[in-house]
C-alpha atoms as a PDB file:
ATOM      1  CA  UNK A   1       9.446 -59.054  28.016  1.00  0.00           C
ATOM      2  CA  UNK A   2       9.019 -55.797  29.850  1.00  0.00           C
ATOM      3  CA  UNK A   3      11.248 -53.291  29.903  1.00  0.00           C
ATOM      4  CA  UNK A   4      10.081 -51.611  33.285  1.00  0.00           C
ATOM      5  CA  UNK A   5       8.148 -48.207  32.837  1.00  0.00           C
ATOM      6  CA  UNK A   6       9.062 -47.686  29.607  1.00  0.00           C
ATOM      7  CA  UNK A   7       6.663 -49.629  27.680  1.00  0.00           C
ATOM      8  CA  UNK A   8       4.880 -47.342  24.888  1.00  0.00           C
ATOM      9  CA  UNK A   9       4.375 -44.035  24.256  1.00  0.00           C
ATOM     10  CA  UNK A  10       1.273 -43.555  24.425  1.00  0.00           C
ATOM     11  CA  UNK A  11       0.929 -39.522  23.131  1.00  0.00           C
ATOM     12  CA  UNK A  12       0.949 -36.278  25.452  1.00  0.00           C
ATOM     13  CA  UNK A  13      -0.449 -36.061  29.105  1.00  0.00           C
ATOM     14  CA  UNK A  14      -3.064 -33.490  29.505  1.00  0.00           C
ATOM     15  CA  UNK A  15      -0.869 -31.069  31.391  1.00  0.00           C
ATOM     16  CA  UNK A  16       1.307 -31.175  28.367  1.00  0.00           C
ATOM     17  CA  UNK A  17      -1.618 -29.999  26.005  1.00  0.00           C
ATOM     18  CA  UNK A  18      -3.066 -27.347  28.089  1.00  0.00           C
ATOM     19  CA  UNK A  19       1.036 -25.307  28.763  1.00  0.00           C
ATOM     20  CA  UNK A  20       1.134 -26.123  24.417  1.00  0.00           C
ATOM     21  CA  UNK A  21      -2.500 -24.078  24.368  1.00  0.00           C
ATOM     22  CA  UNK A  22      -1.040 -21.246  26.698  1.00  0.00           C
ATOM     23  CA  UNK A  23       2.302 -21.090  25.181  1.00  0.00           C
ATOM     24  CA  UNK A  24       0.598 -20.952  21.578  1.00  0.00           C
ATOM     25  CA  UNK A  25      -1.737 -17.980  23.009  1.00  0.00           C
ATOM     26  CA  UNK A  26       0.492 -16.102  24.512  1.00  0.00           C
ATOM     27  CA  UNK A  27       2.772 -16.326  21.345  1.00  0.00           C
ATOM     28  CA  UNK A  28      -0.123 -15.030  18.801  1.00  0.00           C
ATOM     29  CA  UNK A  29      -0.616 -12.396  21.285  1.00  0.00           C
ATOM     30  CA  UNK A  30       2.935 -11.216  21.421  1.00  0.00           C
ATOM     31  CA  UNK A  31       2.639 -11.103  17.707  1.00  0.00           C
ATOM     32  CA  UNK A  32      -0.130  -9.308  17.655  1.00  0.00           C
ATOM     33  CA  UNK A  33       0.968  -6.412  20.210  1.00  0.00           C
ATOM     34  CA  UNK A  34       3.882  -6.332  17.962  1.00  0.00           C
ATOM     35  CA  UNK A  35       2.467  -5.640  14.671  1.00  0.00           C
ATOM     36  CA  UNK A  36       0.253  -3.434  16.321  1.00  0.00           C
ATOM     37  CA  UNK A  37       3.402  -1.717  17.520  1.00  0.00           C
ATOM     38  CA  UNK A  38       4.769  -1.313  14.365  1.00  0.00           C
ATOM     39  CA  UNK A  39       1.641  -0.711  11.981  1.00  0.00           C
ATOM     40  CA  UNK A  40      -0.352   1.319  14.359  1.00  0.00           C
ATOM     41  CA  UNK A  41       2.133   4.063  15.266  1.00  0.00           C
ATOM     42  CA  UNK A  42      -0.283   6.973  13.819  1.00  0.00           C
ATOM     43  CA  UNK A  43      -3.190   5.676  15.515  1.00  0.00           C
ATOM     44  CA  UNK A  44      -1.605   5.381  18.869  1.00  0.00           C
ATOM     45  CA  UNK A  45      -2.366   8.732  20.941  1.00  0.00           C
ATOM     46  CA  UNK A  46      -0.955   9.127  24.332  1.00  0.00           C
ATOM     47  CA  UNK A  47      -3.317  11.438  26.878  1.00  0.00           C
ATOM     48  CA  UNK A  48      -2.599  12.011  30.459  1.00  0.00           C
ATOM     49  CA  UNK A  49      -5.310   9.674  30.823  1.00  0.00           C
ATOM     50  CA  UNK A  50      -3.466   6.586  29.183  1.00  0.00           C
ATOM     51  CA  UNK A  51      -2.708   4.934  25.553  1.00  0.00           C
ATOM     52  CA  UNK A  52      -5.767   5.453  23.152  1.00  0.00           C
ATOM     53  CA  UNK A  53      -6.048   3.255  20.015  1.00  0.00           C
ATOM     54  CA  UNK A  54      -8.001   5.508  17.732  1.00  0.00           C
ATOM     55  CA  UNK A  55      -9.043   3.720  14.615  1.00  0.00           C
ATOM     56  CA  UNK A  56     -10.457   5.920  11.404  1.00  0.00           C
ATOM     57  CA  UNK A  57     -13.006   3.099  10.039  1.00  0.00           C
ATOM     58  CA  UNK A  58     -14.126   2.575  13.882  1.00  0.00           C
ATOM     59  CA  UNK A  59     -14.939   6.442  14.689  1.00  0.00           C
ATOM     60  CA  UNK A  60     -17.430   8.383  12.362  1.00  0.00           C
ATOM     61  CA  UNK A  61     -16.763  12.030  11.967  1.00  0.00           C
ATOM     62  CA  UNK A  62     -18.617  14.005   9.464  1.00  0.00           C
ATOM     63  CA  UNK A  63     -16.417  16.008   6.912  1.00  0.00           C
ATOM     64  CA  UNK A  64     -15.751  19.256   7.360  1.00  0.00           C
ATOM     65  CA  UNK A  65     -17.706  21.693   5.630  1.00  0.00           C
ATOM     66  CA  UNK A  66     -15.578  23.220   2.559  1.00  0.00           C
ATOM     67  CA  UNK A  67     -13.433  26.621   3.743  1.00  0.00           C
ATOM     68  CA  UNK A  68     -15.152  29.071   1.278  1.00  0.00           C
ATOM     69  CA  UNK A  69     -13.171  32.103   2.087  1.00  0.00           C
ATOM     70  CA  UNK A  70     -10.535  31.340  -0.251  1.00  0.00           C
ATOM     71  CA  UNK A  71     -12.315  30.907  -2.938  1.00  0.00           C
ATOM     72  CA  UNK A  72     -10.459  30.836  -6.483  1.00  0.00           C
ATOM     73  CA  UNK A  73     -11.810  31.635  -9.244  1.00  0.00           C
ATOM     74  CA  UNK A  74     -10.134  31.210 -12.880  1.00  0.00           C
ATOM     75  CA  UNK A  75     -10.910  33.295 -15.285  1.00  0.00           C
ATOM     76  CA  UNK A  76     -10.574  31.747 -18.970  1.00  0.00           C
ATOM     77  CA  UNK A  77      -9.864  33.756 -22.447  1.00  0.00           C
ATOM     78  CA  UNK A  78     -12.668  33.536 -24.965  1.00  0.00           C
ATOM     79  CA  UNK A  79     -12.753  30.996 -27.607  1.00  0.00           C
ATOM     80  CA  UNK A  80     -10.785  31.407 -30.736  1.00  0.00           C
ATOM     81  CA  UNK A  81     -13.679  32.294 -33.388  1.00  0.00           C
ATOM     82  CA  UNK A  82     -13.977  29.459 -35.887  1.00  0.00           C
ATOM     83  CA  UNK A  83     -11.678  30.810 -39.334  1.00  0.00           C
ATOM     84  CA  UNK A  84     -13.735  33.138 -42.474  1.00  0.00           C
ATOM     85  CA  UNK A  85     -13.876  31.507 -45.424  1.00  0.00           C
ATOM     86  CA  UNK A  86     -11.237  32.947 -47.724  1.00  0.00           C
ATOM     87  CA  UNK A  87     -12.472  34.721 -50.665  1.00  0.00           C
ATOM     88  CA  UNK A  88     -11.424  32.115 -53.255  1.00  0.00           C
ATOM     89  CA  UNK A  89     -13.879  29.931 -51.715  1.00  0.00           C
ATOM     90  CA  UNK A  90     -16.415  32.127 -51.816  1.00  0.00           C
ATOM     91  CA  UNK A  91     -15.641  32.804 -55.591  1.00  0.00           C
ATOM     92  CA  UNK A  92     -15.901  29.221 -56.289  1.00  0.00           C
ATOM     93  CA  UNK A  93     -12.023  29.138 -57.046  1.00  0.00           C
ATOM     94  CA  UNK A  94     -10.097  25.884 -56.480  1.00  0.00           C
ATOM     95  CA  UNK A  95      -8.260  25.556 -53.158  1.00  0.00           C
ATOM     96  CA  UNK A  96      -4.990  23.229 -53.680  1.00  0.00           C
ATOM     97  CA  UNK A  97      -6.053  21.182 -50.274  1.00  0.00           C
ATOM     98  CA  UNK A  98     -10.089  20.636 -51.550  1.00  0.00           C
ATOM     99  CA  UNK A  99      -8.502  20.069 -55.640  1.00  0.00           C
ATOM    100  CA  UNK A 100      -7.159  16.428 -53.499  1.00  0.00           C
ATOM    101  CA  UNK A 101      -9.964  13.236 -53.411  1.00  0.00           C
ATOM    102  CA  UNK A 102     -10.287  11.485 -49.881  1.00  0.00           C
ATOM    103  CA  UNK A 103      -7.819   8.886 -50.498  1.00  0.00           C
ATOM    104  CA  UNK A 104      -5.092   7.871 -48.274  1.00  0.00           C
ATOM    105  CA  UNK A 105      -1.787   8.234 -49.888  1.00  0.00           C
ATOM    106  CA  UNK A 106       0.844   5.175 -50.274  1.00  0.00           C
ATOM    107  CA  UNK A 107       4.294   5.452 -48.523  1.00  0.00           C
ATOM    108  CA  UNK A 108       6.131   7.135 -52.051  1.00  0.00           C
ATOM    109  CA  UNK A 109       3.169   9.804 -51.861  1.00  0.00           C
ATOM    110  CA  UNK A 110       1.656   8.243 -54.348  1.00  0.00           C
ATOM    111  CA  UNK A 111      -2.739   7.992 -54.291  1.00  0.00           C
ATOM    112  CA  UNK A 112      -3.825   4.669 -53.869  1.00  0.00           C
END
């Protein structure tokens, strides 16, 4: 038995898939315009000729040479001279800090 024209679907008519291809287009490009709208603010600069979309990894400019009439120099104090020996040590006397071995000392201050 038929039921008239309704007898199967039989998946989407090609008119159908080509307005789905537009509409999907046209909505990734509204998305795009929009993020660029939002992101791009600081590289959006408006001249009386129009928009212009100036990107920084796009354009190459060469650095600017360095400003050298400000130049600041720093002027640092000498070096502390290392200490003179004391003149027990040069008598041979014993010192109280080279009397002690190179051992490490426990927690009750003990030498280990």
């Amino acid at each position: 038995m038929e039921r008239g024209r309704y007898n199967g679907y039989r998946g989407r008519s090609g008119v159908q898939k080509v307005l789905l291809g537009l509409v999907s287009a046209l909505a990734v490009l509204v998305v795009l315009v929009l993020l660029l709208l939002l992101f791009g603010q600081r590289y959006l600069y408006y001249t009386a000729d129009g928009v212009r979309l100036d990107l920084p990894f796009l354009t190459h400019r060469p650095a600017p040479p360095p400003d050298v009439s400000q130049v600041v120099v720093e002027v640092l104090p000498p070096a502390p001279k290392p200490a003179d020996p004391t003149e027990q040590e040069i008598a041979g006397e014993p010192n109280e800090e080279a009397a002690l071995p190179d051992r490490p000392v426990g927690d009750e201050g003990r030498i280990e």
